[in-house]
Protein backbone atom coordinates (compact mmCIF):
# COMPACT_ATOMS: atom_id res chain seq x y z
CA UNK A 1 281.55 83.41 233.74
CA UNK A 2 279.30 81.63 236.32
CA UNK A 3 278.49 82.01 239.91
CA UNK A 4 281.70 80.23 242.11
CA UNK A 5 281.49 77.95 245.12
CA UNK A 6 283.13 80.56 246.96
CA UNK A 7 280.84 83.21 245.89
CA UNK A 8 277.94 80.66 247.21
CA UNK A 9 279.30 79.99 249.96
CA UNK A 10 280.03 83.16 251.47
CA UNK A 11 276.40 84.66 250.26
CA UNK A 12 275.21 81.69 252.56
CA UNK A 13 277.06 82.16 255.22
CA UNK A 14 275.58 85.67 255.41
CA UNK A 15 272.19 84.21 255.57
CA UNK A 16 272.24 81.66 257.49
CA UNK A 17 273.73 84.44 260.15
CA UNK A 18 277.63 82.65 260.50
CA UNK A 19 279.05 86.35 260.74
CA UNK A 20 282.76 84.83 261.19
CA UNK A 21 282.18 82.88 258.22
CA UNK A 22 280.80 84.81 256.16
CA UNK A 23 283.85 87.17 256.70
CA UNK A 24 286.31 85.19 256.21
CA UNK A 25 284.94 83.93 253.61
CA UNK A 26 284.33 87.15 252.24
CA UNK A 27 288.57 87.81 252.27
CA UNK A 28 289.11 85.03 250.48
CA UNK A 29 287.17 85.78 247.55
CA UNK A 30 288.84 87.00 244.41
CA UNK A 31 288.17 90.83 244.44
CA UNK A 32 287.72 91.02 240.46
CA UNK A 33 285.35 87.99 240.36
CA UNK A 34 283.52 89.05 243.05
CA UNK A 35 283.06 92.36 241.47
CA UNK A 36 280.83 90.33 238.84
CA UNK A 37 279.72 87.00 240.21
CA UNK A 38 279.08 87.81 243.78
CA UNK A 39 277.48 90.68 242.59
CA UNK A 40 275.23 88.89 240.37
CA UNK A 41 274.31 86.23 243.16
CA UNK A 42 273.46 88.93 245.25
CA UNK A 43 271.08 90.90 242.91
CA UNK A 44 269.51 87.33 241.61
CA UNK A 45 269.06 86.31 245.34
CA UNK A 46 267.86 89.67 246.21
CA UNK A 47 265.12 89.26 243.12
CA UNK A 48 264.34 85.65 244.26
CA UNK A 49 263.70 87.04 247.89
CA UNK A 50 261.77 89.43 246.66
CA UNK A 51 259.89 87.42 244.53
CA UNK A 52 258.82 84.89 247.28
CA UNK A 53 257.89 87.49 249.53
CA UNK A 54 255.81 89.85 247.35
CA UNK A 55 254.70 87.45 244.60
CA UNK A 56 252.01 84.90 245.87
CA UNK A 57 249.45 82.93 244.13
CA UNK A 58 249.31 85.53 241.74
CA UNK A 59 248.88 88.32 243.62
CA UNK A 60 251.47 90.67 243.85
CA UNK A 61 251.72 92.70 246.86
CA UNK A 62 250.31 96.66 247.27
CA UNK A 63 252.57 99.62 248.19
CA UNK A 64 251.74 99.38 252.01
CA UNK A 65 253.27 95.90 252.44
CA UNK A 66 256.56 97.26 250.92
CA UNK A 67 256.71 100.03 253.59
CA UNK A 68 255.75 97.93 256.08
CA UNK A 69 258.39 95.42 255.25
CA UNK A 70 260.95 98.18 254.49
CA UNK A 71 260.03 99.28 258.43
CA UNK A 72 260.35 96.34 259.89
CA UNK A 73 263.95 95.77 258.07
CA UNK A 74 264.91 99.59 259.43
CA UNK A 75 263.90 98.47 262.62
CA UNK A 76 266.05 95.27 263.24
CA UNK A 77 269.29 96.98 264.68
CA UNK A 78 270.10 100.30 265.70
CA UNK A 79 272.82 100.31 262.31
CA UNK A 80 269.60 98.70 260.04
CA UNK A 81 267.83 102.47 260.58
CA UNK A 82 270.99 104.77 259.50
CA UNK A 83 271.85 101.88 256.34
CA UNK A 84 268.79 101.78 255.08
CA UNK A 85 267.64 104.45 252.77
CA UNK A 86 263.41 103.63 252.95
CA UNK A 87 262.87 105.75 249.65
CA UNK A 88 265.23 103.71 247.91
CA UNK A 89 264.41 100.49 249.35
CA UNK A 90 260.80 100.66 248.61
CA UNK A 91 261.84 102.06 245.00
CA UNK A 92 264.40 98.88 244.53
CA UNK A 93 261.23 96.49 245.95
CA UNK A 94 258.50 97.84 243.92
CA UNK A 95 260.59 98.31 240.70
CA UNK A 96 260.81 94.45 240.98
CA UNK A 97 257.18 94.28 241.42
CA UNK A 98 257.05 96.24 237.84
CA UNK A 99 255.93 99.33 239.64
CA UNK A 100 258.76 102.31 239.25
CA UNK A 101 262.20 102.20 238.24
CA UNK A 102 265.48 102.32 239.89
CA UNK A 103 267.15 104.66 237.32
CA UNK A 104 269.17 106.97 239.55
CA UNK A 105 270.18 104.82 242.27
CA UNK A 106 274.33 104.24 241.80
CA UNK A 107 275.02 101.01 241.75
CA UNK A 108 277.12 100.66 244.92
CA UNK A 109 273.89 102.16 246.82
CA UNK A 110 271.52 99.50 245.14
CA UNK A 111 274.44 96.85 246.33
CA UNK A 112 274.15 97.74 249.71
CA UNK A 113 270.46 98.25 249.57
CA UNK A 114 269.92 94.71 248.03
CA UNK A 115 271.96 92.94 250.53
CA UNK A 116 270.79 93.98 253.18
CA UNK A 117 267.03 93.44 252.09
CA UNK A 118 267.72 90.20 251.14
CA UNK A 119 269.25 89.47 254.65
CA UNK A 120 265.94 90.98 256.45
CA UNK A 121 263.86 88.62 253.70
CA UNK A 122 265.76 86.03 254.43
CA UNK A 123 265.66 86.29 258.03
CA UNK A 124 262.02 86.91 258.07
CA UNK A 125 261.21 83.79 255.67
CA UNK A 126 262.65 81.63 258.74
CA UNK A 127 264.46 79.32 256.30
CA UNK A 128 265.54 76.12 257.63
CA UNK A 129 268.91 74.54 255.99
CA UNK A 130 266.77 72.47 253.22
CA UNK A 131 264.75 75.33 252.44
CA UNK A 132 268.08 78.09 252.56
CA UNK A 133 269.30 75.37 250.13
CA UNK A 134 266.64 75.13 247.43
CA UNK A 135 266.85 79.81 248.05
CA UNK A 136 270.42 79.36 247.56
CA UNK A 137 270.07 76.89 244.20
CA UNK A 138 267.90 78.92 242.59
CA UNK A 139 269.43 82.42 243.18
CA UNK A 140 272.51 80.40 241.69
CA UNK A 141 270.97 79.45 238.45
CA UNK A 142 269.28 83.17 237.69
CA UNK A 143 272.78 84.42 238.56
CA UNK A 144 274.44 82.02 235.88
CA UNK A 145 271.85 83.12 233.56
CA UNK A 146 272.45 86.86 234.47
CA UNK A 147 276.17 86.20 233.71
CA UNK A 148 275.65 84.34 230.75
């Protein structure tokens, strides 16, 4: 199984912040496909966000960057703060930074979590289409390789 059209579209919808779209795009996707591919897109874009964010030169970023970021994300709508879980979204960061693990986090929780970090990453990366493009290719291709 790979990563759809469908799946990749609606995931870009999302973040380029086409809320109609992305919903009705989100109807239309096959509910048992989506349970795997869209999934996987998520969780590979959400690792590729977190990558490009945290990950520079190098250097990966310290604890205090995460919470700061993980702040910031609470603090972008009234409905970020009460989604948001900070323990868990600093856990789900720094576990991709090889620092903790995510082992008792369900994995509808860590959904949720990841896409709505990935939408505050994305938002705060200021992506232009080009650039959202190239984010959206490569979350593709580690989500085919997930699936693979």
């Amino acid at each position: 199984m790979t990563v759809t059209d469908d799946q990749a579209a609606t995931l870009r919808a999302q973040l380029a912040g086409r809320v109609d779209e992305h919903r009705r795009l989100t109807k239309q996707l096959d509910p048992e496909q989506a349970k795997l591919g869209y999934a996987a897109l998520v969780a590979a874009a959400f690792i590729v966000a977190v990558e490009r964010r945290f990950m520079k030169d190098g250097r990966i970023s310290d604890d205090a960057e995460v919470i700061d970021f993980v702040a910031s994300a609470r603090e972008r709508s009234d409905d970020s703060a009460d989604i948001i879980d900070p323990e868990i979204a600093e856990t789900m960061i720094l576990h991709l930074l090889g620092r903790g693990s995510v082992a008792g986090i369900n994995e509808n929780t860590k959904f949720e979590h990841q896409i709505i970090l990935l939408a505050a990453l994305v938002g705060q990366a200021q992506l232009n289409d080009s650039e959202l493009d190239t984010f959206m290719t490569e979350a593709r291709s580690l989500a085919d390789q997930i699936l693979a």
